[in-house]
C-alpha atoms as a PDB file:
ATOM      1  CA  UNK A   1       0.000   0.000   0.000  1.00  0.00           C
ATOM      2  CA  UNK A   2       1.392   3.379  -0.870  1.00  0.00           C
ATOM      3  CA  UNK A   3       1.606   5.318   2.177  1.00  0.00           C
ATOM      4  CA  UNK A   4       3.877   8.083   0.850  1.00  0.00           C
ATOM      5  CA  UNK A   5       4.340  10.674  -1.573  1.00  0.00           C
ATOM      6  CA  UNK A   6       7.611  11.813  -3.936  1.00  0.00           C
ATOM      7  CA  UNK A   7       6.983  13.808  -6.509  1.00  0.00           C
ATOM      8  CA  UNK A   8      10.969  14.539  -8.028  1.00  0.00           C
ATOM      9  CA  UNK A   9      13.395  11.576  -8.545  1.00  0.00           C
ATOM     10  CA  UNK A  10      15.739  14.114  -7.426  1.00  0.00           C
ATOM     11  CA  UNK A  11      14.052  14.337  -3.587  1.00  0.00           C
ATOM     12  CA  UNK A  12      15.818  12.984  -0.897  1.00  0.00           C
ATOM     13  CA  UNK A  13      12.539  13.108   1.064  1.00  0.00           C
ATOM     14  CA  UNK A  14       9.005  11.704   1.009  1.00  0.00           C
ATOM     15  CA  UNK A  15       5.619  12.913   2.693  1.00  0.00           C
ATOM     16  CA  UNK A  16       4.216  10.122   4.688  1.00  0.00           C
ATOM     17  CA  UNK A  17       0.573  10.222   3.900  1.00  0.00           C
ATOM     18  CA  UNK A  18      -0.382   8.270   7.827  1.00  0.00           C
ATOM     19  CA  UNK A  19       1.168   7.947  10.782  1.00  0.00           C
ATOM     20  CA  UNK A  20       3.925   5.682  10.910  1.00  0.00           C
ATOM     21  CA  UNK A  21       5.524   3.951  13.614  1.00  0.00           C
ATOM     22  CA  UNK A  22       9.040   2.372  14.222  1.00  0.00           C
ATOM     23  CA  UNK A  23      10.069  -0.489  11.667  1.00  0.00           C
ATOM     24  CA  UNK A  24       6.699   0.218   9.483  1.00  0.00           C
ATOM     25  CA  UNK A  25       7.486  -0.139   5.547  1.00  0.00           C
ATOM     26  CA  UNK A  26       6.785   2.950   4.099  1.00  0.00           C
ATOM     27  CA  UNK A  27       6.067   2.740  -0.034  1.00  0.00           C
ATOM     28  CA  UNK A  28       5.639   5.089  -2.411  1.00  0.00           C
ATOM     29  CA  UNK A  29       5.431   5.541  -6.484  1.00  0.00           C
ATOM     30  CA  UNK A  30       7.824   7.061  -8.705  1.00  0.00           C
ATOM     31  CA  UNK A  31       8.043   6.599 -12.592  1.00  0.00           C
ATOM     32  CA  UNK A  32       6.535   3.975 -12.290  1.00  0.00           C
ATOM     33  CA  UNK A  33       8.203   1.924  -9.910  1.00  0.00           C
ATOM     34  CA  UNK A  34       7.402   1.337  -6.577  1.00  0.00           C
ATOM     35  CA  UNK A  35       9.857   1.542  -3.805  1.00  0.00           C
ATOM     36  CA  UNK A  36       9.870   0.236  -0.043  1.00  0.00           C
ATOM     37  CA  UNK A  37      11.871   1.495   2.957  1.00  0.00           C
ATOM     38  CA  UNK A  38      11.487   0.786   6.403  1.00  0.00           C
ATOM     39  CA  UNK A  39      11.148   3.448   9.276  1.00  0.00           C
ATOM     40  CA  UNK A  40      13.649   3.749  11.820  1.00  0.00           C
ATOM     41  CA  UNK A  41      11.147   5.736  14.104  1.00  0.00           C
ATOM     42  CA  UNK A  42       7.957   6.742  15.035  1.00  0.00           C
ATOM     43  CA  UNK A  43       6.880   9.744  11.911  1.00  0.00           C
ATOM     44  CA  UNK A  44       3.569  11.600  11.963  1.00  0.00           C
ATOM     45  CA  UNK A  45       1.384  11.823   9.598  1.00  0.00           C
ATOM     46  CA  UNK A  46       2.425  14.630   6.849  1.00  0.00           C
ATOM     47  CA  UNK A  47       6.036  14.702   7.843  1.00  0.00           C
ATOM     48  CA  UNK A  48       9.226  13.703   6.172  1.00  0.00           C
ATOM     49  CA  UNK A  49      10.966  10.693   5.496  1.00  0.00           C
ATOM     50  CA  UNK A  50      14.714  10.337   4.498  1.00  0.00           C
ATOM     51  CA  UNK A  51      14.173   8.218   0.973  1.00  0.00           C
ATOM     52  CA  UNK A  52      18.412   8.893   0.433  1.00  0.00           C
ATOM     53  CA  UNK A  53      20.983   9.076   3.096  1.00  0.00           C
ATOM     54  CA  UNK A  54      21.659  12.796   3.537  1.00  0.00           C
ATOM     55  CA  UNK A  55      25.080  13.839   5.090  1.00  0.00           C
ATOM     56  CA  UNK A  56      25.316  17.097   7.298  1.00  0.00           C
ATOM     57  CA  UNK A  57      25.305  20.273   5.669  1.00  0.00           C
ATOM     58  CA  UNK A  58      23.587  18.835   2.166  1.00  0.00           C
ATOM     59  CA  UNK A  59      20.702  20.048   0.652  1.00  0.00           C
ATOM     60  CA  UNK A  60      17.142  17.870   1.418  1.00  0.00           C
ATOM     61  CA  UNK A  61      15.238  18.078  -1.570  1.00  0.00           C
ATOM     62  CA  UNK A  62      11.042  17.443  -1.404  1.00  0.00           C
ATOM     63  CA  UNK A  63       9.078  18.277  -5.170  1.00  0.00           C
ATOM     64  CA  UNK A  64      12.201  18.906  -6.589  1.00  0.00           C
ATOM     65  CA  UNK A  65      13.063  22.109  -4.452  1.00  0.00           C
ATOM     66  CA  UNK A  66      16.016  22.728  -1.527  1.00  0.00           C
ATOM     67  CA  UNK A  67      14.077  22.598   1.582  1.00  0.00           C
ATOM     68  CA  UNK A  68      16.700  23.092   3.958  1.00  0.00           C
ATOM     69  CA  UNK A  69      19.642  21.840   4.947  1.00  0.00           C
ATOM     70  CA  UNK A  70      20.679  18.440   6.996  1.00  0.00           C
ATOM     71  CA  UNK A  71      22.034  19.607  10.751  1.00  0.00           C
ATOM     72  CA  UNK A  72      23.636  15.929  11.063  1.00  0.00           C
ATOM     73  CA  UNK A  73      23.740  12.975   9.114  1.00  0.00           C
ATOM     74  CA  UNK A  74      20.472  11.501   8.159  1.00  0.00           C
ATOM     75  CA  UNK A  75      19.832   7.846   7.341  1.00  0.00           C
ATOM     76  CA  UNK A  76      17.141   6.493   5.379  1.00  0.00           C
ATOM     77  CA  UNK A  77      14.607   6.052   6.705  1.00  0.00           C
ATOM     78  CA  UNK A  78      15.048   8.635   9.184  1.00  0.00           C
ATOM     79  CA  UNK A  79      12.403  11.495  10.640  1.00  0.00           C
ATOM     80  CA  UNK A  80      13.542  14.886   8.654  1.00  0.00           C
ATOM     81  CA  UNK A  81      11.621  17.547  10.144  1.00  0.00           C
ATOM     82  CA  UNK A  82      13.110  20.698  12.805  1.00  0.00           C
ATOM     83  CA  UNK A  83      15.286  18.832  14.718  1.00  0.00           C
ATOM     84  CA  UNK A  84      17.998  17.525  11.536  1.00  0.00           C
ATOM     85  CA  UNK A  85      16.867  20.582   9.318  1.00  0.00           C
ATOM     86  CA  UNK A  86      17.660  24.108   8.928  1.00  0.00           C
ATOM     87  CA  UNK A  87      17.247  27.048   6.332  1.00  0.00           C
ATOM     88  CA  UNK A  88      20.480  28.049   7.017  1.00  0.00           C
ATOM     89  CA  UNK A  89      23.902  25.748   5.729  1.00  0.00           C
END
């Protein structure tokens, strides 16, 4: 079931469409294809998802557009919201 949105195949993020708890497979569409990772954490509803492991200080990219940038490293399948993101590099 898809459960999550990505919209660029450049984003290093996806939109979890439900909650999503710790070691829940989150899928989504892209081109096509389908693609499964599994949550490291606890993510709510409407809040990111590392799809690519991010190092500190790169760009996160969600529909295609710099959202910020990574604080520390992020892992896939990480929570990417306030606490690993900032506007600032």
């Amino acid at each position: 079931m898809i459960n999550a949105v990505v919209m660029n195949e450049t984003d290093s993020v996806a939109t979890v469409t439900q909650n999503i708890s710790a070691g829940q497979n989150v899928t989504y569409a892209l081109k096509d294809k389908t693609f499964t990772i599994k949550s490291n954490v606890d993510i709510s509803i409407y809040h990111k998802i590392a799809i690519k492991n991010i190092k500190k200080g790169e760009e996160v990219l969600k529909y295609g557009e710099r959202i910020g940038y990574a604080t520390d490293d992020i892992k896939i399948g990480d929570h990417v919201h306030i606490h690993n993101l900032s506007n600032t590099k």
